[in-house]
C-alpha atoms as a PDB file:
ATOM      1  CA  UNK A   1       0.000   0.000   0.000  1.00  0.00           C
ATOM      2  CA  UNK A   2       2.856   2.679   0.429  1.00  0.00           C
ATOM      3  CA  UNK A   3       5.766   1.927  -1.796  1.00  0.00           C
ATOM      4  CA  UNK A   4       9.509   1.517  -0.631  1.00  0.00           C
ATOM      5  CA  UNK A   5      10.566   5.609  -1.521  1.00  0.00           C
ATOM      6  CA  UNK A   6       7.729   7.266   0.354  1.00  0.00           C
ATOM      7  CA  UNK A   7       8.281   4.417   3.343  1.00  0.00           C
ATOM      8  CA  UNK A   8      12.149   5.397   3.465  1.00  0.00           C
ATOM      9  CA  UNK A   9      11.608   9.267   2.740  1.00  0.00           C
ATOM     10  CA  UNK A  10       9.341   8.969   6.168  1.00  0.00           C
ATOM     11  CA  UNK A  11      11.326   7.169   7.654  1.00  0.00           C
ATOM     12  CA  UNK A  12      14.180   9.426   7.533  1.00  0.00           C
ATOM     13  CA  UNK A  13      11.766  12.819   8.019  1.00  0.00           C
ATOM     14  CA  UNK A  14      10.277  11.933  11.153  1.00  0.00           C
ATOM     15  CA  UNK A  15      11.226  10.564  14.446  1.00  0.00           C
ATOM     16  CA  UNK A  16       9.862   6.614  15.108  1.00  0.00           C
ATOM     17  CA  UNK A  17       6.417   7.217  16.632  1.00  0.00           C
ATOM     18  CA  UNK A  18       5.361   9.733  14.119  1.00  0.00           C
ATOM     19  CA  UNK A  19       6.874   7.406  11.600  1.00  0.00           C
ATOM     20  CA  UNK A  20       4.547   4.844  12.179  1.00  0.00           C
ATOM     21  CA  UNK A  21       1.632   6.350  12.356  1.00  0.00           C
ATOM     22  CA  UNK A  22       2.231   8.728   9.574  1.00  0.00           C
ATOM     23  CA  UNK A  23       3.043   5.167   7.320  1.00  0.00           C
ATOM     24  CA  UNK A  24      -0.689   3.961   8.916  1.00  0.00           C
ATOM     25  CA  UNK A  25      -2.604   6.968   7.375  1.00  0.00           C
ATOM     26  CA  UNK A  26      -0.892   6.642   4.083  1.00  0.00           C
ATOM     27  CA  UNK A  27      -1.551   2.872   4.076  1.00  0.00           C
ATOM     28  CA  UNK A  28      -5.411   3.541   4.671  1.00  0.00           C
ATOM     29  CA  UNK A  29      -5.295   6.429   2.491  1.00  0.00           C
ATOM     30  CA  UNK A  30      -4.113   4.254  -0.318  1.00  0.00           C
ATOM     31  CA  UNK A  31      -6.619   1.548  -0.169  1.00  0.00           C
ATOM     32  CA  UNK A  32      -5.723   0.177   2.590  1.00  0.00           C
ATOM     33  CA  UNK A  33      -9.120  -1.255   4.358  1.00  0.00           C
ATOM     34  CA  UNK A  34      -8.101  -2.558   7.846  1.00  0.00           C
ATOM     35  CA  UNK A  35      -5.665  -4.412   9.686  1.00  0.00           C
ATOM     36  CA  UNK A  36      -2.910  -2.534   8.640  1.00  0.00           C
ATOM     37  CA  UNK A  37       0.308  -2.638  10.530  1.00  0.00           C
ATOM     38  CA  UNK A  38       3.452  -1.223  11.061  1.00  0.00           C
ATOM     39  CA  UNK A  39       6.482  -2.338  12.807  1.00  0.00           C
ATOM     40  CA  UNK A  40       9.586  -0.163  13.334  1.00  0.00           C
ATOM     41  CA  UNK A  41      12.296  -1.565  15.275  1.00  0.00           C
ATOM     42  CA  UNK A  42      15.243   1.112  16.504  1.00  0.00           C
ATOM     43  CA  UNK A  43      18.683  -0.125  16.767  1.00  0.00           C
ATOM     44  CA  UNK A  44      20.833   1.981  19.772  1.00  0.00           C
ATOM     45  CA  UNK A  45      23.931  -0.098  19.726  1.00  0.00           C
ATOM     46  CA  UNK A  46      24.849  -3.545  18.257  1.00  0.00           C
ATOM     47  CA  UNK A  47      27.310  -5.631  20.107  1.00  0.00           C
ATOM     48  CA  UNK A  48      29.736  -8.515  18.676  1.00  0.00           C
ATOM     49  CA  UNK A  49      29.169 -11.516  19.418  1.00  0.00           C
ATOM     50  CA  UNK A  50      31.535 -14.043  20.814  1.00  0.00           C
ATOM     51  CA  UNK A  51      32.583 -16.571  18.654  1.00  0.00           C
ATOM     52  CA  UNK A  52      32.619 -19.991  19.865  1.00  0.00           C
END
């Protein structure tokens, strides 16, 4: 329902919780009909892992 440039170009214009509701109303505003969801996951810090 939203293709991959708009998703990215919100993505990088608004912080997470906007984000996702912002890619919610341009789901439904698409075509979308229900049960649409989003899922944004934010990354602080990765750390190695140990090898074993």
């Amino acid at each position: 329902m939203v293709d991959d440039a708009e998703i990215e170009a919100i993505l990088h214009s608004e912080p997470l919780t906007r984000a996702a509701w912002k890619l919610i109303d341009r789901a439904l505003a698409n075509g979308g009909r229900d049960n649409v969801t989003v899922m944004l996951v934010q990354i602080q810090a990765l750390q190695p892992v140990e090898q074993v």
